[in-house]
PDB file of N, CA and C in Angstrom:
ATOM      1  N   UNK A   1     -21.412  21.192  25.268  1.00  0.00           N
ATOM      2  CA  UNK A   1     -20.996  21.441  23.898  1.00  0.00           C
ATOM      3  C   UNK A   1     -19.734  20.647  23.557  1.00  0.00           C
ATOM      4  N   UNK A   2     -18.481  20.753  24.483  1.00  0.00           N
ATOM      5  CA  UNK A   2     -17.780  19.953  24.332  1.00  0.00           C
ATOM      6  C   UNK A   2     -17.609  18.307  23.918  1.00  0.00           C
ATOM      7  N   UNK A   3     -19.054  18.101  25.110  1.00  0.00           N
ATOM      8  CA  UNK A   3     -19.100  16.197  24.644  1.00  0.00           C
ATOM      9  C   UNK A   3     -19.559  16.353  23.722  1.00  0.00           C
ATOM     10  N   UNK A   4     -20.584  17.047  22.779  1.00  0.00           N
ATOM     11  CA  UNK A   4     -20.888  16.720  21.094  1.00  0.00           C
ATOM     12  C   UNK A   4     -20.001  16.837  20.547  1.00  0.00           C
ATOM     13  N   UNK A   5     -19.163  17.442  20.306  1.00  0.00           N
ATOM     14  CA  UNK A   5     -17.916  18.012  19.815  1.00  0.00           C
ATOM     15  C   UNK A   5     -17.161  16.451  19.289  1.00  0.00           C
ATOM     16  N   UNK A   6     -16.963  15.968  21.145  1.00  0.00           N
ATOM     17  CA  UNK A   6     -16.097  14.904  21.183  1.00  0.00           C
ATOM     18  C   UNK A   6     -16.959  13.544  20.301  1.00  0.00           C
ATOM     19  N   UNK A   7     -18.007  13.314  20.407  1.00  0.00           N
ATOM     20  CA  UNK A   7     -18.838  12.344  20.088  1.00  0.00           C
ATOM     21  C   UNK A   7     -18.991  12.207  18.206  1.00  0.00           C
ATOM     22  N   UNK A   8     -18.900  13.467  17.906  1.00  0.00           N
ATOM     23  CA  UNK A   8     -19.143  13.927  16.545  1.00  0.00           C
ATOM     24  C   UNK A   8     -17.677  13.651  16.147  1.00  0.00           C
ATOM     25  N   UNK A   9     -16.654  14.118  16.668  1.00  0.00           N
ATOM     26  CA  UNK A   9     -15.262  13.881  16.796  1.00  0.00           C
ATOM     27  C   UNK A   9     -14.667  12.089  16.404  1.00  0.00           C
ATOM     28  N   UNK A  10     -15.321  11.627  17.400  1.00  0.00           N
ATOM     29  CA  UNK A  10     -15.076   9.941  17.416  1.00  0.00           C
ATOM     30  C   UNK A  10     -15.972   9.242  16.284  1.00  0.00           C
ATOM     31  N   UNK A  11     -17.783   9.865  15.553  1.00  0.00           N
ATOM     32  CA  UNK A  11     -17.910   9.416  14.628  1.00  0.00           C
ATOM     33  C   UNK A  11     -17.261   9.455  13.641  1.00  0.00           C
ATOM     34  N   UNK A  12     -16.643  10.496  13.174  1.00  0.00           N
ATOM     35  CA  UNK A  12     -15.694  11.295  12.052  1.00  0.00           C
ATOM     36  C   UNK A  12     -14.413  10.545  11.858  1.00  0.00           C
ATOM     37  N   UNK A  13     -14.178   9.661  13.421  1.00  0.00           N
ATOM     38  CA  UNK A  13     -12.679   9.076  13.150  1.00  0.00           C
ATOM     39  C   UNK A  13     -13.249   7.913  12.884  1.00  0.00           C
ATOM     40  N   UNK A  14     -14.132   7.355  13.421  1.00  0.00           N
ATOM     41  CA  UNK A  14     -14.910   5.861  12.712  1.00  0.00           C
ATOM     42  C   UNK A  14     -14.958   5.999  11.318  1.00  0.00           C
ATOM     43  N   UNK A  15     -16.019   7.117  10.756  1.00  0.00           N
ATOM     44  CA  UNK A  15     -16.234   6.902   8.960  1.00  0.00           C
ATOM     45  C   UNK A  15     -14.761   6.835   8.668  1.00  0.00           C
ATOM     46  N   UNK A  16     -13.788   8.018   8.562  1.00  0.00           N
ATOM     47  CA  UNK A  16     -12.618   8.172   8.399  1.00  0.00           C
ATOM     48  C   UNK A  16     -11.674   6.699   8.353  1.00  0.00           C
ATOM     49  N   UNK A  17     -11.884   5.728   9.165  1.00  0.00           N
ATOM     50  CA  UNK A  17     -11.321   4.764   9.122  1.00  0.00           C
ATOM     51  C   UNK A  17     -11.915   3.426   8.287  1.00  0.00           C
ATOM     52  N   UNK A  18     -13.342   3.852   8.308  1.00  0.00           N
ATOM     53  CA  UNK A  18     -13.784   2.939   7.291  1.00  0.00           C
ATOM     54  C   UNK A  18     -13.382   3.025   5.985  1.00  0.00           C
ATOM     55  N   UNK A  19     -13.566   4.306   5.463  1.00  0.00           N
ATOM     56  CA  UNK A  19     -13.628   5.113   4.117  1.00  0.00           C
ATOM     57  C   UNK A  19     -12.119   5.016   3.521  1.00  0.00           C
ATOM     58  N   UNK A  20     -11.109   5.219   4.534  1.00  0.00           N
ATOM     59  CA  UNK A  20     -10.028   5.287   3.975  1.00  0.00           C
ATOM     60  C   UNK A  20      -8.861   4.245   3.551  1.00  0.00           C
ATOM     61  N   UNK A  21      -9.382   3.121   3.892  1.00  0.00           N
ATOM     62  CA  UNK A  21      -8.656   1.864   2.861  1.00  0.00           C
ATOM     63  C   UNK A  21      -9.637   1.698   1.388  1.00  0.00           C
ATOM     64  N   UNK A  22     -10.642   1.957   1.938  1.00  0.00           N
ATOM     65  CA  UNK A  22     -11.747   1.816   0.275  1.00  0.00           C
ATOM     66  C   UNK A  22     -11.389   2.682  -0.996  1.00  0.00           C
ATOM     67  N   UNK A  23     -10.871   3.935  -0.480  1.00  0.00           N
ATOM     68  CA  UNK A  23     -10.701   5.276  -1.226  1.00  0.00           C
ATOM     69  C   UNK A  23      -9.105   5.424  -1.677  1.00  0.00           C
ATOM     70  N   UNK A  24      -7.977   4.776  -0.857  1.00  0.00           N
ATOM     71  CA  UNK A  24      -6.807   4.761  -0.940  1.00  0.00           C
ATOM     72  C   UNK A  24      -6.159   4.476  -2.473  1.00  0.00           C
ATOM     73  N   UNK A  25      -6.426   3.226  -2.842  1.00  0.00           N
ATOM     74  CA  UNK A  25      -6.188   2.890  -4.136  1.00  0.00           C
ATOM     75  C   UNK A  25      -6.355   3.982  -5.678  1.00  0.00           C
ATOM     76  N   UNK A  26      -7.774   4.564  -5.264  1.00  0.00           N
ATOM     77  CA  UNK A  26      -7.997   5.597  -6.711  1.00  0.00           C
ATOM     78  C   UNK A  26      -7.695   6.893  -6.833  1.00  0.00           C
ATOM     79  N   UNK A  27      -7.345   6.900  -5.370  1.00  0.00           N
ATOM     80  CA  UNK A  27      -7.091   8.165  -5.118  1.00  0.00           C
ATOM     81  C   UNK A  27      -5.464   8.577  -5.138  1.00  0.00           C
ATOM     82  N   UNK A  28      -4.976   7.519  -4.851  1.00  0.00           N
ATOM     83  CA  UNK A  28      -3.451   7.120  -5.107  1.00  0.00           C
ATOM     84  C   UNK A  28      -2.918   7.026  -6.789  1.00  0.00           C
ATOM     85  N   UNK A  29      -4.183   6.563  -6.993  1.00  0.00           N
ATOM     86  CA  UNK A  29      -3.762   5.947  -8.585  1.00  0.00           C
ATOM     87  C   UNK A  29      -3.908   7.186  -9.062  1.00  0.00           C
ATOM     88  N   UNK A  30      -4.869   8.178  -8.908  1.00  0.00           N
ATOM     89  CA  UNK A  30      -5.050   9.685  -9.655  1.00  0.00           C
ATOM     90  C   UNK A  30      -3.622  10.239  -9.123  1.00  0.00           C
ATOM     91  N   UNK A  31      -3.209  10.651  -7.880  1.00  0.00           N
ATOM     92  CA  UNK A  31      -2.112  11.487  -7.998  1.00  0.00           C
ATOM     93  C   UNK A  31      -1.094  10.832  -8.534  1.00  0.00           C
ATOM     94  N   UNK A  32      -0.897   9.756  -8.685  1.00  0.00           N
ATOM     95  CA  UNK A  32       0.547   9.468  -9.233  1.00  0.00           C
ATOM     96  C   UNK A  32       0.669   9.741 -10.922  1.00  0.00           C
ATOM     97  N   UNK A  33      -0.810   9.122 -11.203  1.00  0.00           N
ATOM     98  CA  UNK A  33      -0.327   9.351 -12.595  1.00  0.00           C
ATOM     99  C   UNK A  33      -0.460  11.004 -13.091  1.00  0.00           C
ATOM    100  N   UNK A  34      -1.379  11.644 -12.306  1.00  0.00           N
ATOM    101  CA  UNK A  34      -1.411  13.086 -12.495  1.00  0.00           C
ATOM    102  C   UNK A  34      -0.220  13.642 -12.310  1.00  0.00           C
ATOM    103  N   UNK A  35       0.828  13.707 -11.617  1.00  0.00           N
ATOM    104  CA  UNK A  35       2.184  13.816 -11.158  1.00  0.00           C
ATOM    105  C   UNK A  35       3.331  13.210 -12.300  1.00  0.00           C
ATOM    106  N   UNK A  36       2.649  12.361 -12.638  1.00  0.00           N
ATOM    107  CA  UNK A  36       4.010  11.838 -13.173  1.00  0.00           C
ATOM    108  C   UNK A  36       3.748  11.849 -15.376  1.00  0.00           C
ATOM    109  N   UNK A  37       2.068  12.360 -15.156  1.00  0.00           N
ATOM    110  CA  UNK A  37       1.925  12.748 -16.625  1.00  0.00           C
ATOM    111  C   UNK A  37       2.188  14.714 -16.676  1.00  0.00           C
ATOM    112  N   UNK A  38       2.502  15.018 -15.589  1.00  0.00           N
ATOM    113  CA  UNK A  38       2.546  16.817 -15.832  1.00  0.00           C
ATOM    114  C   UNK A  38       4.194  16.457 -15.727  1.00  0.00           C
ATOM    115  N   UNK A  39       4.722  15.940 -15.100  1.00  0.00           N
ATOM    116  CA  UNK A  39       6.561  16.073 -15.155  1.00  0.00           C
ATOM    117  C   UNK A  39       6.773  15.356 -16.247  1.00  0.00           C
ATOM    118  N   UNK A  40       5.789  13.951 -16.660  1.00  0.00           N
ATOM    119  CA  UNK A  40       6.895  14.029 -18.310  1.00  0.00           C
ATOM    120  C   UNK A  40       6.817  14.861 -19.476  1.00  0.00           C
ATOM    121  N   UNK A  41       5.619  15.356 -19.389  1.00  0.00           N
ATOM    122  CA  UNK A  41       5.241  16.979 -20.297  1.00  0.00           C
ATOM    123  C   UNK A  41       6.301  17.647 -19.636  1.00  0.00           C
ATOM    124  N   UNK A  42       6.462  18.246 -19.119  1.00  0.00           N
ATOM    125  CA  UNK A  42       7.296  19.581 -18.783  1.00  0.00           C
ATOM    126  C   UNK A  42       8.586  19.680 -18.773  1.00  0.00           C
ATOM    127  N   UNK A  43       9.067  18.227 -17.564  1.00  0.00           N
ATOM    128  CA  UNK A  43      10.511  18.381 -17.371  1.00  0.00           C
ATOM    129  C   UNK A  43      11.462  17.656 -18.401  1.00  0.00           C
ATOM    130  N   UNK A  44      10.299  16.508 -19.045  1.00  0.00           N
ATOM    131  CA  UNK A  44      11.031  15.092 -19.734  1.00  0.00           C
ATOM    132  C   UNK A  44      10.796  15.552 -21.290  1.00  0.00           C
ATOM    133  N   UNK A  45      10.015  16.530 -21.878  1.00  0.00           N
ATOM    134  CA  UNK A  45       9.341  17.163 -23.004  1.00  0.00           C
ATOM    135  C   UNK A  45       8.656  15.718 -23.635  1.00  0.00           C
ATOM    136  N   UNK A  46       7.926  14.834 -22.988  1.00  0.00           N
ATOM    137  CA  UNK A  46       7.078  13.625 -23.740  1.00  0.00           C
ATOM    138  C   UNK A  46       6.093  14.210 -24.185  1.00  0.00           C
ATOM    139  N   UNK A  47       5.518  13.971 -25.540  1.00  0.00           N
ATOM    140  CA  UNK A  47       4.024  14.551 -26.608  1.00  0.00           C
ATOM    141  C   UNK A  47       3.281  13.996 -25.831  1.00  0.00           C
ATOM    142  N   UNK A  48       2.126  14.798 -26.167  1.00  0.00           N
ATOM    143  CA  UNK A  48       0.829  14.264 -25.552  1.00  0.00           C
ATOM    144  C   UNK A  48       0.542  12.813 -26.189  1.00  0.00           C
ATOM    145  N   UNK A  49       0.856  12.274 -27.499  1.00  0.00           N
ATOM    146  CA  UNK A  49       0.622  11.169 -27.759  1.00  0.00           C
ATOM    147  C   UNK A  49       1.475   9.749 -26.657  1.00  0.00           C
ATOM    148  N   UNK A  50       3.028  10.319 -26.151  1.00  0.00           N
ATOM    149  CA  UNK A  50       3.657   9.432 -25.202  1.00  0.00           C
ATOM    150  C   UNK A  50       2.893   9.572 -24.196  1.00  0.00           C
ATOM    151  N   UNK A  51       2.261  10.215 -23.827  1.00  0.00           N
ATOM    152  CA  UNK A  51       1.866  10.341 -21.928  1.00  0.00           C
ATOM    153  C   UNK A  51       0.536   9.974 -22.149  1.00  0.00           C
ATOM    154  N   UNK A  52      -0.251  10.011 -22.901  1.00  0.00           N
ATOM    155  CA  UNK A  52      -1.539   9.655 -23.432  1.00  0.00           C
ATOM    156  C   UNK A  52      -2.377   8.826 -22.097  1.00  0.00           C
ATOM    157  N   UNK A  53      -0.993   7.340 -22.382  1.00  0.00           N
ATOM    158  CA  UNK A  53      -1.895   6.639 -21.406  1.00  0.00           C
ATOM    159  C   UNK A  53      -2.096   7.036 -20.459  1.00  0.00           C
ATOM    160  N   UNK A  54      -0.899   8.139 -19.597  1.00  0.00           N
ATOM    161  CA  UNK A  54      -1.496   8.350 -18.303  1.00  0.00           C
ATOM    162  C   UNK A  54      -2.492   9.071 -17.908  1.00  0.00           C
ATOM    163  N   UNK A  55      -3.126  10.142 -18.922  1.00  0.00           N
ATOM    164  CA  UNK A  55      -4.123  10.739 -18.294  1.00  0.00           C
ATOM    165  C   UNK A  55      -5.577   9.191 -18.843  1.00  0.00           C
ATOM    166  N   UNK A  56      -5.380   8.769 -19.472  1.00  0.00           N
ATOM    167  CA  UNK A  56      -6.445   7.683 -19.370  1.00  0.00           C
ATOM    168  C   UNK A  56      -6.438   6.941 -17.975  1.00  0.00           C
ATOM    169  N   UNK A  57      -5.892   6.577 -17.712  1.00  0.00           N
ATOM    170  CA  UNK A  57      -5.386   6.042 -16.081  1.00  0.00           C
ATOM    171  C   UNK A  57      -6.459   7.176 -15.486  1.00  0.00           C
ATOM    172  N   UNK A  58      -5.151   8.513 -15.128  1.00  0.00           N
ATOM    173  CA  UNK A  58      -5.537   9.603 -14.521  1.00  0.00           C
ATOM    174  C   UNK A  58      -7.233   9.993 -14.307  1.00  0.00           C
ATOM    175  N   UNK A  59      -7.715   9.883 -15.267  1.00  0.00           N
ATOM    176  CA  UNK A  59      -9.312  10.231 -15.492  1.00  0.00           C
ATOM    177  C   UNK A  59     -10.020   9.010 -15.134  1.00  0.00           C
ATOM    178  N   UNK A  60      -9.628   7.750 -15.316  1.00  0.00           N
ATOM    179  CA  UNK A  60     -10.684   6.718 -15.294  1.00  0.00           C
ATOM    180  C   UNK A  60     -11.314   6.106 -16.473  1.00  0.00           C
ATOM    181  N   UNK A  61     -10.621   6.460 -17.697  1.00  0.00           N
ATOM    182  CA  UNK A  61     -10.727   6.187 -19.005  1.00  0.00           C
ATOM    183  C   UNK A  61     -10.965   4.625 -18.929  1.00  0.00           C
ATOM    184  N   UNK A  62      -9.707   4.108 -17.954  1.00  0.00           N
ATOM    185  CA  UNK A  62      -9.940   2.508 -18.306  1.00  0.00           C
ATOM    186  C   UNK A  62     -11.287   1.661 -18.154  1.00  0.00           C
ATOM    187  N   UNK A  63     -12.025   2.210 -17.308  1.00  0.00           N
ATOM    188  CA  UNK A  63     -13.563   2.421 -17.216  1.00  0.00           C
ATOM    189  C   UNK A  63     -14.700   2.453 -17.869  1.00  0.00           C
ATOM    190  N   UNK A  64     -14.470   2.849 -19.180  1.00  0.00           N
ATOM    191  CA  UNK A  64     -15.284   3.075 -19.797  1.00  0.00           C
ATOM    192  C   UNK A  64     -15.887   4.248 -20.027  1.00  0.00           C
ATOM    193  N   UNK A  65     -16.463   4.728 -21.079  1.00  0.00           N
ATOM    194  CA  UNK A  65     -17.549   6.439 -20.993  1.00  0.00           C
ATOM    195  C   UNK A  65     -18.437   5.750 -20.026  1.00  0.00           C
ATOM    196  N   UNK A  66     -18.867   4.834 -19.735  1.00  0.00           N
ATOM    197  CA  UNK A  66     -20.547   5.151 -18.789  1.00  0.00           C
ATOM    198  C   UNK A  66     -19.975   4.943 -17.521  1.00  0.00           C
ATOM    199  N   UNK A  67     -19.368   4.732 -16.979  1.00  0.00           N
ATOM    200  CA  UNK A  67     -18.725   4.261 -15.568  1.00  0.00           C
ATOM    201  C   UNK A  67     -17.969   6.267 -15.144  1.00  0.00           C
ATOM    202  N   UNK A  68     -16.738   5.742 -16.405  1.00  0.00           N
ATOM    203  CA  UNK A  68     -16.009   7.104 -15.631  1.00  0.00           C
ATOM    204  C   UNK A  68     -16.291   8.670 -15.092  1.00  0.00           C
ATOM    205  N   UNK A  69     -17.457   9.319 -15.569  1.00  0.00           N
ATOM    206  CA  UNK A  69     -18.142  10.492 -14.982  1.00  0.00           C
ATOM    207  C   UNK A  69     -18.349   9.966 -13.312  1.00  0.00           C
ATOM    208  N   UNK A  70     -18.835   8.816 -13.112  1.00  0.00           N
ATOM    209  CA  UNK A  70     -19.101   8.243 -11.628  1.00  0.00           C
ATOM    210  C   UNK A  70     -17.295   8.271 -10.722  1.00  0.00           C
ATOM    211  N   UNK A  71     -16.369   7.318 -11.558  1.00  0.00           N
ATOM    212  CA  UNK A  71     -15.296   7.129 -11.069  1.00  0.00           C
ATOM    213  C   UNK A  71     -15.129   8.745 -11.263  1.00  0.00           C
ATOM    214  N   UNK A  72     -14.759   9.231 -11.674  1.00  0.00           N
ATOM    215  CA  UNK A  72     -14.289  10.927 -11.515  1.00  0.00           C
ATOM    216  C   UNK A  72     -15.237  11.766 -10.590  1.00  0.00           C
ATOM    217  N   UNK A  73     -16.159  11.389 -10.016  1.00  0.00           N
ATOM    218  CA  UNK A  73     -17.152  12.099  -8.966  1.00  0.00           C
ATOM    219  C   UNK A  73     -16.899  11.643  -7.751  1.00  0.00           C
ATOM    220  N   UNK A  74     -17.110  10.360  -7.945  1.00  0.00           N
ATOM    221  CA  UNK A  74     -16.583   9.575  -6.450  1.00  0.00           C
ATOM    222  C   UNK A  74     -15.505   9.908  -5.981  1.00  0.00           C
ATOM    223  N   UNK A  75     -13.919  10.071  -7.168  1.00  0.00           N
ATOM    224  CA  UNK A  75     -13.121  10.416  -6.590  1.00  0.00           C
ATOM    225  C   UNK A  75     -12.990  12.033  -5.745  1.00  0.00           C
ATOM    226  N   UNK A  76     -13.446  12.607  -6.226  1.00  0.00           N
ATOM    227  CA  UNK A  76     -13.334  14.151  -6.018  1.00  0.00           C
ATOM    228  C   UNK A  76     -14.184  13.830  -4.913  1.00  0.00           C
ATOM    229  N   UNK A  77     -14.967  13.540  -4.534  1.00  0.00           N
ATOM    230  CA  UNK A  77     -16.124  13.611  -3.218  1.00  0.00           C
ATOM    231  C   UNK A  77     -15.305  12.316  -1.714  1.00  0.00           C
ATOM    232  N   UNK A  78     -14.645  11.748  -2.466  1.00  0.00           N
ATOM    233  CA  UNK A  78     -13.720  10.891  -1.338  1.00  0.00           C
ATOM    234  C   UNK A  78     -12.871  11.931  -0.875  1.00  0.00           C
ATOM    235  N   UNK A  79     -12.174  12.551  -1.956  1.00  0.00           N
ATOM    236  CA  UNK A  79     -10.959  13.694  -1.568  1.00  0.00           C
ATOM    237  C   UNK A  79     -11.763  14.660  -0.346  1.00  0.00           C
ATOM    238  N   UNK A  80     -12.824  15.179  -0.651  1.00  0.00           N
ATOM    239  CA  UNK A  80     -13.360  16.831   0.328  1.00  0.00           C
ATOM    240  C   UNK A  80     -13.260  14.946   1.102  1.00  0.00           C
ATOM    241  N   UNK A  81     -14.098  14.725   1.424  1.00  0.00           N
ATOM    242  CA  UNK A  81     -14.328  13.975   2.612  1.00  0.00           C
ATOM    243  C   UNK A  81     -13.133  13.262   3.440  1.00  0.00           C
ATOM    244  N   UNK A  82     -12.458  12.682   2.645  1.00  0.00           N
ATOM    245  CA  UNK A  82     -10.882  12.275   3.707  1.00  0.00           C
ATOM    246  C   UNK A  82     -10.523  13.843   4.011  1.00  0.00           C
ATOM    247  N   UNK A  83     -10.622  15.114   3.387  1.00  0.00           N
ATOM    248  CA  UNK A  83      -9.852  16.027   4.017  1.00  0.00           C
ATOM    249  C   UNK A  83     -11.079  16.666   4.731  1.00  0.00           C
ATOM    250  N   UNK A  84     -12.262  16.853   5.052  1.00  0.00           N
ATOM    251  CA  UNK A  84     -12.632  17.016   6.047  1.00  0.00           C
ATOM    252  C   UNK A  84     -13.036  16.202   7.218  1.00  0.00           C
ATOM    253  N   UNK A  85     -12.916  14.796   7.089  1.00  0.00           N
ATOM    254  CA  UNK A  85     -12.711  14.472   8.527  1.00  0.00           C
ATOM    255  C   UNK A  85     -11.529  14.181   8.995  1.00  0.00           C
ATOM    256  N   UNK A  86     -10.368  14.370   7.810  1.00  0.00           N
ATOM    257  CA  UNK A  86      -8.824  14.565   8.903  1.00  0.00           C
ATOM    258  C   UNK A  86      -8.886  15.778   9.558  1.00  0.00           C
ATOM    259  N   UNK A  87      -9.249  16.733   8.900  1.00  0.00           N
ATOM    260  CA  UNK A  87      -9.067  18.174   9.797  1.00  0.00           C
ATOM    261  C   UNK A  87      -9.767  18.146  10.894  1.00  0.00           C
ATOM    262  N   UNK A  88     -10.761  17.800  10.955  1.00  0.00           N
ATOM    263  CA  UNK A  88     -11.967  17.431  12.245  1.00  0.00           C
ATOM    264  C   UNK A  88     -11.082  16.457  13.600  1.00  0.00           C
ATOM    265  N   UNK A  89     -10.685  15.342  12.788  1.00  0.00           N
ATOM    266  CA  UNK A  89     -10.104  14.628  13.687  1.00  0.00           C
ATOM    267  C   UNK A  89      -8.711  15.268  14.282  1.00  0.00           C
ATOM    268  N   UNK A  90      -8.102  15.476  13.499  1.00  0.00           N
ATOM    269  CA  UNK A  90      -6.880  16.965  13.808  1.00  0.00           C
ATOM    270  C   UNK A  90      -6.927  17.509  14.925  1.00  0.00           C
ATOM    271  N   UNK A  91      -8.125  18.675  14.421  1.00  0.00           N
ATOM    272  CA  UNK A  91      -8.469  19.516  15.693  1.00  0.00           C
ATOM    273  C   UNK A  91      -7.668  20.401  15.534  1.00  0.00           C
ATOM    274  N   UNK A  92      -7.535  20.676  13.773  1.00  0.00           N
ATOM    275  CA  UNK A  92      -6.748  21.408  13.512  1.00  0.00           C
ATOM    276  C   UNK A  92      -7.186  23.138  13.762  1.00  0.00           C
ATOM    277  N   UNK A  93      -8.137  23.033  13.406  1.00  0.00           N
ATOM    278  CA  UNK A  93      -9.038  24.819  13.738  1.00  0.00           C
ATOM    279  C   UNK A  93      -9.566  24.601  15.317  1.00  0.00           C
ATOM    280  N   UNK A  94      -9.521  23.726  15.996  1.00  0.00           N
ATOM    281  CA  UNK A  94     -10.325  23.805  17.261  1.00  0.00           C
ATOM    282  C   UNK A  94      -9.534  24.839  17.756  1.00  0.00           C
ATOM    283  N   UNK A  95      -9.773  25.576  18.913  1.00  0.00           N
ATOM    284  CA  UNK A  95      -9.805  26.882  20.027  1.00  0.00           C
ATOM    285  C   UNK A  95      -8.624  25.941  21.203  1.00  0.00           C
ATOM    286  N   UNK A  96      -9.036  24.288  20.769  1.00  0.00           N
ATOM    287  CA  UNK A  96      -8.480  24.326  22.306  1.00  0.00           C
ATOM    288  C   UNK A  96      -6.036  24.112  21.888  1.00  0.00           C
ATOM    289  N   UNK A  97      -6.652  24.243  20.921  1.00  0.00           N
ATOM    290  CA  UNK A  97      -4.935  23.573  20.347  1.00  0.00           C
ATOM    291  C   UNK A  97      -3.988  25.425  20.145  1.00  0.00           C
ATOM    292  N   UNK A  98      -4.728  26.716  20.505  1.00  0.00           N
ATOM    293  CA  UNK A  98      -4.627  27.868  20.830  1.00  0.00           C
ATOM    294  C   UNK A  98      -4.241  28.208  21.662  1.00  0.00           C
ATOM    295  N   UNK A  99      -4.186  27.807  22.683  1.00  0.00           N
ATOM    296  CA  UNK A  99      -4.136  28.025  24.161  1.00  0.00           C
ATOM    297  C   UNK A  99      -2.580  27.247  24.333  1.00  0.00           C
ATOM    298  N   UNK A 100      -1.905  28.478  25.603  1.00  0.00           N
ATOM    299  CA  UNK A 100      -0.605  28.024  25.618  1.00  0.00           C
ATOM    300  C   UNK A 100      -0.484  26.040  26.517  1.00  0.00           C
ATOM    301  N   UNK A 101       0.374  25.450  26.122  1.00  0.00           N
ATOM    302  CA  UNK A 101       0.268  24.351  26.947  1.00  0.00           C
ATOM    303  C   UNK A 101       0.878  24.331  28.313  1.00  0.00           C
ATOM    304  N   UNK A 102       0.257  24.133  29.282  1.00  0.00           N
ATOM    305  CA  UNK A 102       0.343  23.918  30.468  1.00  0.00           C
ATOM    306  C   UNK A 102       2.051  23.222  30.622  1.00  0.00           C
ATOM    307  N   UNK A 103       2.587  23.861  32.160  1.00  0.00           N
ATOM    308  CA  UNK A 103       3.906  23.111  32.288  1.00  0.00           C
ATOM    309  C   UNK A 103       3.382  21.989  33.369  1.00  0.00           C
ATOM    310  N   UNK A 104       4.682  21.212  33.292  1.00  0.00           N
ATOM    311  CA  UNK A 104       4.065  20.022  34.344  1.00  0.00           C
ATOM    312  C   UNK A 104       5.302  20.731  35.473  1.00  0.00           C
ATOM    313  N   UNK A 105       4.538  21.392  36.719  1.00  0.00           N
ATOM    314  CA  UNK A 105       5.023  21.927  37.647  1.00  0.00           C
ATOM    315  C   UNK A 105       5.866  20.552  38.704  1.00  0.00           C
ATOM    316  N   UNK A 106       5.065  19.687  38.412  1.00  0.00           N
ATOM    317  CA  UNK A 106       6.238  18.479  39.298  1.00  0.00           C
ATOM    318  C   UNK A 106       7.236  18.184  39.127  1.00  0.00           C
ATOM    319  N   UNK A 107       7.563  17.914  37.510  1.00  0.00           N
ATOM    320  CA  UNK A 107       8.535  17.584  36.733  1.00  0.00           C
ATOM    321  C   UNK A 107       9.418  18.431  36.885  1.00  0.00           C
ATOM    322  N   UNK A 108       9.204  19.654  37.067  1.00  0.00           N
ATOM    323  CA  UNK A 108      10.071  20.910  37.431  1.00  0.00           C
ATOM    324  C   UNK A 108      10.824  20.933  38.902  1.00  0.00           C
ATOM    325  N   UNK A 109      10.131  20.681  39.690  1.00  0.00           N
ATOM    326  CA  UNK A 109      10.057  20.686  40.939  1.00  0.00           C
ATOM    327  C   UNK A 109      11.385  19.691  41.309  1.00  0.00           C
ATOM    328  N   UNK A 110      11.001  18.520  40.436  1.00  0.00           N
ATOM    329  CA  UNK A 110      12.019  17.250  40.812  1.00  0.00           C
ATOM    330  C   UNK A 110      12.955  17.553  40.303  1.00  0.00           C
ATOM    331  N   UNK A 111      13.560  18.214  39.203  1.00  0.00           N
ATOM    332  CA  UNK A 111      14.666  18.817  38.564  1.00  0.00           C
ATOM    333  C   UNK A 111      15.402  20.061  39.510  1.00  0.00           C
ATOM    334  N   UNK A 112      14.952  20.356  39.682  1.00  0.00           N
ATOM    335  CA  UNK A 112      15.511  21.624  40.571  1.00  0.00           C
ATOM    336  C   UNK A 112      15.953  20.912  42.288  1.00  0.00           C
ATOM    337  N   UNK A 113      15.389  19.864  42.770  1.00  0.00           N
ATOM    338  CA  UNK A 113      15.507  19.475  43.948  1.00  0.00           C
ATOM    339  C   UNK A 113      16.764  18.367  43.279  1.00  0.00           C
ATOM    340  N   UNK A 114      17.199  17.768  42.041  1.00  0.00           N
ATOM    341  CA  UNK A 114      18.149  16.778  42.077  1.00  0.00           C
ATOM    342  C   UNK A 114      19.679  17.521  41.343  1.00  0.00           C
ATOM    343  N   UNK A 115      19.072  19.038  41.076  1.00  0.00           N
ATOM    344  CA  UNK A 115      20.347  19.565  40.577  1.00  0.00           C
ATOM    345  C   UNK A 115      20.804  20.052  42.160  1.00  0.00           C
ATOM    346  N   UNK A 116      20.584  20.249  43.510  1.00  0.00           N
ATOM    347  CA  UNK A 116      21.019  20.788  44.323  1.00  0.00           C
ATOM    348  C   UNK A 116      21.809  19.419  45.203  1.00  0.00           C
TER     349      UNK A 116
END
C-alpha cells in the first residue's frame, strides 16, 4: 500500500510540476488584482467606476464574453488542482508525519562521550 501511495505520490509531483508554470501567470494575475480591487474599495474609498478596470482584469473580461466563462473555469479548476496535489505532495494529512520523530541515538552518544 505504501509503494502506491509513493508512486501516486511522485505522479502528483510530476503533473504538479508541469501544471504549475502554465497556471502561475492567471492565477497570479486573479489574486492580485482581486486584492488590490477589494483594498481600493474599502481602505482607499475608490468608486466602482475607478477600480472598474480591475475586476475586468480580475474576471477575464479582457478576453472577451466567449472566451472568459472558459478563462474563469480553467482558473478555478487549476486552483482545486495546484491545491490538491500540493497537499498530496506535502503529506500533509498522511499518518506517517503523526508519529513522534525518531532521535538519532549516535549523535547523542557522541555528545555525551565529548562532554566528559
Amino acid at each position: 500500500m505504501k509503494i502506491e501511495f509513493n508512486k501516486i505520490k511522485q505522479q502528483f509531483r510530476k503533473f504538479h510540476r508541469i501544471v504549475a508554470p502554465i497556471v502561475f501567470l492567471p492565477l497570479f494575475l486573479t489574486v492580485i488584482t482581486g486584492i488590490a480591487y477589494r483594498l481600493s474599495r474599502n481602505w482607499f474609498g475608490l468608486s466602482k467606476d475607478q477600480t472598474h478596470f480591475l475586476m475586468v482584469i480580475h474576471e477575464g473580461g479582457f478576453l472577451g464574453n466567449q472566451i472568459k466563462p472558459f478563462y474563469v473555469l480553467l482558473d478555478g479548476m487549476a486552483l482545486i488542482w495546484m491545491l490538491i496535489t500540493g497537499i498530496v505532495i506535502s503529506g500533509l494529512f498522511s499518518k506517517k508525519g503523526k508519529n513522534k520523530p525518531t532521535e538519532n541515538t549516535e549523535s547523542k552518544a557522541i555528545l555525551t562521550k565529548s562532554e566528559n
